[in-house]
C-alpha atoms as a PDB file:
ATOM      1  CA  UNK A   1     -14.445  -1.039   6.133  1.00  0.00           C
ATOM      2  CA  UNK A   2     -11.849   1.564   4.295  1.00  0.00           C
ATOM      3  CA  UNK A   3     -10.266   0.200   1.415  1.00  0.00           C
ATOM      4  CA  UNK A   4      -7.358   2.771  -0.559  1.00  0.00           C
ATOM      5  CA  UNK A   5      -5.632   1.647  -3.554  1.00  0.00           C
ATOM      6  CA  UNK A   6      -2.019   3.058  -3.372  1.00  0.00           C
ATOM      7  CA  UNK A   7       0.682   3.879  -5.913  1.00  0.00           C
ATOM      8  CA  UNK A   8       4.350   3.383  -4.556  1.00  0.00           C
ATOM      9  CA  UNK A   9       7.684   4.904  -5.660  1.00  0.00           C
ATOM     10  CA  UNK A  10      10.659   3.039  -4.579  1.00  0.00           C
ATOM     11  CA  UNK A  11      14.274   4.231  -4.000  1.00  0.00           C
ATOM     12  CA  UNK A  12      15.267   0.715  -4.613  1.00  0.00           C
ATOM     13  CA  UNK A  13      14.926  -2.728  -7.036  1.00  0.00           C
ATOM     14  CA  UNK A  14      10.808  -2.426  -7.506  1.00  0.00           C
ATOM     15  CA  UNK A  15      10.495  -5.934  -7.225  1.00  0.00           C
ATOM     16  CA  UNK A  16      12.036  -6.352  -3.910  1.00  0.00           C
ATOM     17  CA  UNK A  17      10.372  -3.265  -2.243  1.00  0.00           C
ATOM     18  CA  UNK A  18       7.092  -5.034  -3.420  1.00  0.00           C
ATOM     19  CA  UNK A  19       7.966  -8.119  -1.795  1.00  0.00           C
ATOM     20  CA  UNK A  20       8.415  -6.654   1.351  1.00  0.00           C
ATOM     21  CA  UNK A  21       5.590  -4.371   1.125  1.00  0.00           C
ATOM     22  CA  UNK A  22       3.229  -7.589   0.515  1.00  0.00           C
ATOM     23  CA  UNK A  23       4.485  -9.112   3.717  1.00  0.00           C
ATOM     24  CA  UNK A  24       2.725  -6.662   5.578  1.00  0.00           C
ATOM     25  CA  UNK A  25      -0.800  -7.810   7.078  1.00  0.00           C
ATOM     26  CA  UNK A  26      -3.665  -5.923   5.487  1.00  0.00           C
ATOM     27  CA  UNK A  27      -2.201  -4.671   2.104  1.00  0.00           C
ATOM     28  CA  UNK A  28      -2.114  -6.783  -1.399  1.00  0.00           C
ATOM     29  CA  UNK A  29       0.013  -5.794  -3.993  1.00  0.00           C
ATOM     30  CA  UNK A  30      -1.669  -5.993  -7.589  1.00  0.00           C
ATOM     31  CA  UNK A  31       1.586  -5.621  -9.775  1.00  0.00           C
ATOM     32  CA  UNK A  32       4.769  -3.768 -10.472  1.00  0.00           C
ATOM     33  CA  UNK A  33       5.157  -1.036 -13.717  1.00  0.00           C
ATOM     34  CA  UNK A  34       7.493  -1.254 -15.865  1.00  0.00           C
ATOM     35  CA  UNK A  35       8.429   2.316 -14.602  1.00  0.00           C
ATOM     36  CA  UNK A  36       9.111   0.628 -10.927  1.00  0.00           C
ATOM     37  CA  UNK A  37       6.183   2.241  -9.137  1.00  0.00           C
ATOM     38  CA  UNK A  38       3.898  -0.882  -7.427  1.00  0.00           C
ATOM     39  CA  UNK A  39       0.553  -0.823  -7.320  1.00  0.00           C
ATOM     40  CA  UNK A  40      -1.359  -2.108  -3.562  1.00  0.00           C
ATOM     41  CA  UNK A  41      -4.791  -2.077  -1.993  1.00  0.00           C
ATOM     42  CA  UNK A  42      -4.830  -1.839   1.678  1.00  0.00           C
ATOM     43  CA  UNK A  43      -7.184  -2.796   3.566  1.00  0.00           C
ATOM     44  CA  UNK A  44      -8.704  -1.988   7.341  1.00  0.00           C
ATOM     45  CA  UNK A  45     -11.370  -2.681   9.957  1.00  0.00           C
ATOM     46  CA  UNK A  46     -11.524   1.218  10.856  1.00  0.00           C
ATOM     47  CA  UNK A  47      -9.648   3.987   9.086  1.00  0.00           C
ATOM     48  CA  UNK A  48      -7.431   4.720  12.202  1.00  0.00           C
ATOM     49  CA  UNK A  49      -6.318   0.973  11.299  1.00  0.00           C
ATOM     50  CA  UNK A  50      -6.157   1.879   7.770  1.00  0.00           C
ATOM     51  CA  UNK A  51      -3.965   4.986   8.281  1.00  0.00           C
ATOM     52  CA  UNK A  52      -1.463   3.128  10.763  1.00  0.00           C
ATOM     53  CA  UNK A  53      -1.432   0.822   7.634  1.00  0.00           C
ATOM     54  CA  UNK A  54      -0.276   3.366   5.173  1.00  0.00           C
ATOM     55  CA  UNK A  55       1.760   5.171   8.002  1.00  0.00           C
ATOM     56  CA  UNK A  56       3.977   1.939   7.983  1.00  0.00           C
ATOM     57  CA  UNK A  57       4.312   1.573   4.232  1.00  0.00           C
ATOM     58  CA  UNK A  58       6.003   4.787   3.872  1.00  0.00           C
ATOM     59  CA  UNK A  59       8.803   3.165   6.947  1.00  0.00           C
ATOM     60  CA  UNK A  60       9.303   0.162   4.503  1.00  0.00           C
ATOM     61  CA  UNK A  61      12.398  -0.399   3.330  1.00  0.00           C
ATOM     62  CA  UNK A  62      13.200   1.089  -0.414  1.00  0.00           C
ATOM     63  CA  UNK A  63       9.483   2.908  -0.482  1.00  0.00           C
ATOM     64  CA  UNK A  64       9.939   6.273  -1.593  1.00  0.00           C
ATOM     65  CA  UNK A  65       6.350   7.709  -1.654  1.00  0.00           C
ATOM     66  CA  UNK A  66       3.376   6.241  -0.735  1.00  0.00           C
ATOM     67  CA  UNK A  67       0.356   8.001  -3.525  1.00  0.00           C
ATOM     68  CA  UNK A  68      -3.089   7.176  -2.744  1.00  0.00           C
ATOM     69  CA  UNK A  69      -5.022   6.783  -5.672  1.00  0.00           C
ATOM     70  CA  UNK A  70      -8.448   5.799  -4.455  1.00  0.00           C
ATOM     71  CA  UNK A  71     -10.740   5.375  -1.424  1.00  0.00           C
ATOM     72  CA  UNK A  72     -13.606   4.030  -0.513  1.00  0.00           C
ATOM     73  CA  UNK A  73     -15.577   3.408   2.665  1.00  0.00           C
ATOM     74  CA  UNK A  74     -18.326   1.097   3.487  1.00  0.00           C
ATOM     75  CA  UNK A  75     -20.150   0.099   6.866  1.00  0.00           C
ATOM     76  CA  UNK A  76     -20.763  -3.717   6.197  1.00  0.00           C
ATOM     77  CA  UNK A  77     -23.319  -5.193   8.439  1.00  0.00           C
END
């Protein structure tokens, strides 16, 4: 299962941007900083799941840029 934590910029109020960006199914968003960028794990069953995943962030509404910031892959049985 691929799990990326992601850093967002937003073009737009941080605070909304994260809202919306939580409403999408498979990614959890830790926090906002101060500086406005919002911090978000997203999560996957395959990593063609988890790209289409961070593919969609970047057509959310007030997301600027989309940073990944870590990844990790494991094959849970």
């Amino acid at each position: 299962m691929p799990v990326s934590g992601v850093v967002l910029g937003c073009s737009a109020a941080a605070d909304e941007v994260a809202a919306r960006v939580a409403a999408v199914d498979g990614v959890e968003v830790y926090g906002v900083l101060p500086d406005g960028l919002i911090v978000a794990v997203v999560e996957a069953d395959t990593v063609e799941g988890e790209v289409s995943l961070v593919s969609a962030l970047h057509d959310v509404e007030g997301v600027a840029s989309v940073r990944l910031a870590y990844h990790n892959f494991e094959d849970v049985a």
